[in-house]
Protein backbone atom coordinates (compact mmCIF):
# COMPACT_ATOMS: atom_id res chain seq x y z
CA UNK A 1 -12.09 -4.34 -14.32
CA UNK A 2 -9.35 -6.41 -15.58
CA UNK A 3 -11.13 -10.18 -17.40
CA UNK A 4 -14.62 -10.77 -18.08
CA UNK A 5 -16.70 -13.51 -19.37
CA UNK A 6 -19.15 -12.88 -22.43
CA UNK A 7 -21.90 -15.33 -23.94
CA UNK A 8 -21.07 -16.56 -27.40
CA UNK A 9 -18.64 -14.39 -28.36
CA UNK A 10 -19.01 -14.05 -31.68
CA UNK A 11 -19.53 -17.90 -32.84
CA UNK A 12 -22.78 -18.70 -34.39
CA UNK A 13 -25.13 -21.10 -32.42
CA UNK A 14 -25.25 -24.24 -33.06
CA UNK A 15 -28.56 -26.44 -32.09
CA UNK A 16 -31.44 -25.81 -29.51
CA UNK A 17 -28.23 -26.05 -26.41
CA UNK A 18 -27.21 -23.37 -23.96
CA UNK A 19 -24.58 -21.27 -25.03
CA UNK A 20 -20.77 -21.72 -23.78
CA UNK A 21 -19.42 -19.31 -22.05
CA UNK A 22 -16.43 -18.01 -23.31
CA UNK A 23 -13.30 -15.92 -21.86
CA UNK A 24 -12.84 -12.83 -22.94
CA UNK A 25 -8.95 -11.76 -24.00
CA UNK A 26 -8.55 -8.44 -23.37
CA UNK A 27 -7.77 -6.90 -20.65
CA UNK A 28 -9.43 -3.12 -19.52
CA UNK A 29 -6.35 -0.97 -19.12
CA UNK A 30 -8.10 2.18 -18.06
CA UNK A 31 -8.22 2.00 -14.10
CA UNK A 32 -4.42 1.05 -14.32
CA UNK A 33 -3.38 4.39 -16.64
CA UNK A 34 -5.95 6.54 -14.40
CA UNK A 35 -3.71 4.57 -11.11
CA UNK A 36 -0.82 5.56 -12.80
CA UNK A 37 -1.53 9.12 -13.64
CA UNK A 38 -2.55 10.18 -10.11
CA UNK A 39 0.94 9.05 -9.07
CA UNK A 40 2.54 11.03 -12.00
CA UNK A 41 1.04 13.62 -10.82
CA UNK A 42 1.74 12.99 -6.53
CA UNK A 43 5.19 12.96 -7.62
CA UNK A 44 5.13 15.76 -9.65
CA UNK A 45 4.07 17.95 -6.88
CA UNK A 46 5.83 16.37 -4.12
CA UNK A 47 9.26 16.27 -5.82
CA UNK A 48 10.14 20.23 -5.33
CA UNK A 49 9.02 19.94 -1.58
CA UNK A 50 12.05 17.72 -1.20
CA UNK A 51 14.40 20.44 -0.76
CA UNK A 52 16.24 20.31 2.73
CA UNK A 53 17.28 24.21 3.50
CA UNK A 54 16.40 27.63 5.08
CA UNK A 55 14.70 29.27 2.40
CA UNK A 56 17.03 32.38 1.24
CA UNK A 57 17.19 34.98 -1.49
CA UNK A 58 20.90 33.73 -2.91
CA UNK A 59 22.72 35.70 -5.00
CA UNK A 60 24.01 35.55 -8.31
CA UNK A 61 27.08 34.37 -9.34
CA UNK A 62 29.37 34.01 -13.00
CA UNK A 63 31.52 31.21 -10.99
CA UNK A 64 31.69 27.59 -11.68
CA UNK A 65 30.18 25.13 -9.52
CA UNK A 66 32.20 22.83 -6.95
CA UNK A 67 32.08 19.61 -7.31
CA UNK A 68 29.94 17.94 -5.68
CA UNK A 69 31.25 15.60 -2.78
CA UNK A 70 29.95 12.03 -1.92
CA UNK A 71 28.36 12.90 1.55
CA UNK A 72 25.60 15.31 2.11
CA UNK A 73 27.55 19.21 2.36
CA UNK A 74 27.46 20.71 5.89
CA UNK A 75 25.42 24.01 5.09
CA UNK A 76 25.71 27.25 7.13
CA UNK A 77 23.13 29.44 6.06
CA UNK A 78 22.57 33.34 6.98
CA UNK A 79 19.00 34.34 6.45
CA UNK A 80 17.62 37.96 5.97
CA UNK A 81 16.52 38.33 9.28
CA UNK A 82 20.42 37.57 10.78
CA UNK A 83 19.45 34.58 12.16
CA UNK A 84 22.25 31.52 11.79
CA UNK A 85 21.26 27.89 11.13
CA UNK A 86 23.45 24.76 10.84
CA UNK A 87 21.99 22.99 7.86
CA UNK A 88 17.75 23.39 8.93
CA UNK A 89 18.39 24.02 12.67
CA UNK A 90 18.59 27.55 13.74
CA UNK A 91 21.63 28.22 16.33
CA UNK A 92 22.65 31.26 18.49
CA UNK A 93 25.75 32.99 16.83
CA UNK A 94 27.80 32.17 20.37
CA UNK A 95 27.58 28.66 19.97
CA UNK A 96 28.04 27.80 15.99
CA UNK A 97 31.51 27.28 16.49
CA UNK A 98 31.16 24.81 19.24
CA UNK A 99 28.52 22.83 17.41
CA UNK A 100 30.42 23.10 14.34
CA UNK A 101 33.50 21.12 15.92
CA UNK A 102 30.80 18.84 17.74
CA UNK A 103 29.67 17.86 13.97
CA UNK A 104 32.98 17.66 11.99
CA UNK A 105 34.08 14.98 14.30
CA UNK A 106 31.52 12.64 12.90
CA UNK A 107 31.78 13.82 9.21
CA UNK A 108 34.90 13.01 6.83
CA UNK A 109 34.73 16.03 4.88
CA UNK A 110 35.91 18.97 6.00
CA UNK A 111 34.13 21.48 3.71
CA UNK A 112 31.27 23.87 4.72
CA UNK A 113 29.04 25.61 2.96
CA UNK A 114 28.19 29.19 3.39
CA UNK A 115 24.53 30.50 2.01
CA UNK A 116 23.87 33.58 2.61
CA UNK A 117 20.49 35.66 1.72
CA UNK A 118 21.18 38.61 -0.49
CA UNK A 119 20.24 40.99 1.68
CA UNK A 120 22.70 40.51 4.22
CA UNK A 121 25.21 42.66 4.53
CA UNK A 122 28.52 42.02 3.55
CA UNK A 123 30.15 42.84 6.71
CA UNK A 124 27.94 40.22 8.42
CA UNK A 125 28.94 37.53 5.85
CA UNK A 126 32.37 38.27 6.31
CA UNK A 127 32.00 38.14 10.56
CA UNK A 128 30.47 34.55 10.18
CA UNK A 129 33.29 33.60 7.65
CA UNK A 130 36.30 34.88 10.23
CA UNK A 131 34.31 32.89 13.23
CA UNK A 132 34.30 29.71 10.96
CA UNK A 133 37.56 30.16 10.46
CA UNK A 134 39.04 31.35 13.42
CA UNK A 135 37.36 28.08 15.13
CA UNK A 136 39.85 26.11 12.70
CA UNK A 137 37.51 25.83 9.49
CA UNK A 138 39.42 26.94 6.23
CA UNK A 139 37.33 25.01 3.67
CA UNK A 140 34.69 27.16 3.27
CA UNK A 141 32.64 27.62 0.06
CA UNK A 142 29.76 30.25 -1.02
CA UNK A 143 26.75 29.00 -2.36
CA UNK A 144 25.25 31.64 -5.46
CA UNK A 145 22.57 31.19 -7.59
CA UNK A 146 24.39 30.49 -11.31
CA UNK A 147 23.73 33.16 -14.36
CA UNK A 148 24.99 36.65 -12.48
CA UNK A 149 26.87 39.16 -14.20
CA UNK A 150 30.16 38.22 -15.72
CA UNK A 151 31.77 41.62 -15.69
CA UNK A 152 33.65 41.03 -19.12
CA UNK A 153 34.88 37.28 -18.43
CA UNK A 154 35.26 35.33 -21.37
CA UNK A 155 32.73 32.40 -21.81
């Protein structure tokens, strides 16, 4: 690995004396590209897993994106099983508003998220939106999935 020494190397001898030993000039680059590989591919496989969020079936959507604000979104998300969680935590319905106000007092935006799991029913959706903003939040946005049906909208 990395600089060796060789005997000779490649000059003719000369007389009945030992032989000088010579540095050899290149350097073996394997072990750093086979280093550098296996971290290609840690990354690789690590880099999805990165995700912060309650996993949910979102649904699709022909509406633009948002865009996308300097701090990290405060995410509300309603999973298929009607459970509530405040960005990873899982809250009882009763006290997301109270938590909710606890947290936008130490955030500058005002803007929350809504994710909801497609499976949900509307009416449910629609209760957790009128909480949210009955308890004084009217920035609310709904997170899709992009590519849904466009329903005749020009592109």
């Amino acid at each position: 690995m990395g600089a060796g020494v060789t005997q000779n190397a490649g000059m003719p001898r000369r007389g009945r004396g030992r032989r000088r030993a010579v540095p050899m000039a290149e350097i073996n680059v394997t072990p750093f590209v086979d280093v550098m590989l296996v971290l290609l591919i840690i990354f690789m496989v690590a880099a999805p897993l990165m995700t912060v969020g309650v996993p949910v079936d979102l649904p699709e959507s022909a509406a633009r994106s948002l865009p996308t604000p300097e701090e990290e979104p405060l995410t509300i998300t309603l999973t298929g099983e009607g459970t509530v969680a405040i960005q990873t935590t899982e809250v009882p319905t009763e006290e997301l508003i109270p938590r909710l106000r606890a947290i936008a007092e130490e955030r500058e935006s005002p803007q929350i998220y809504l994710r909801a799991d497609g499976g949900v029913p509307y009416a449910r959706v629609m209760e957790v939106m009128g909480a949210l903003n009955a308890g004084g939040f009217d920035r609310i946005g709904l997170v899709t999935e992009s590519g849904g049906p466009r329903f005749g909208a020009e592109e």
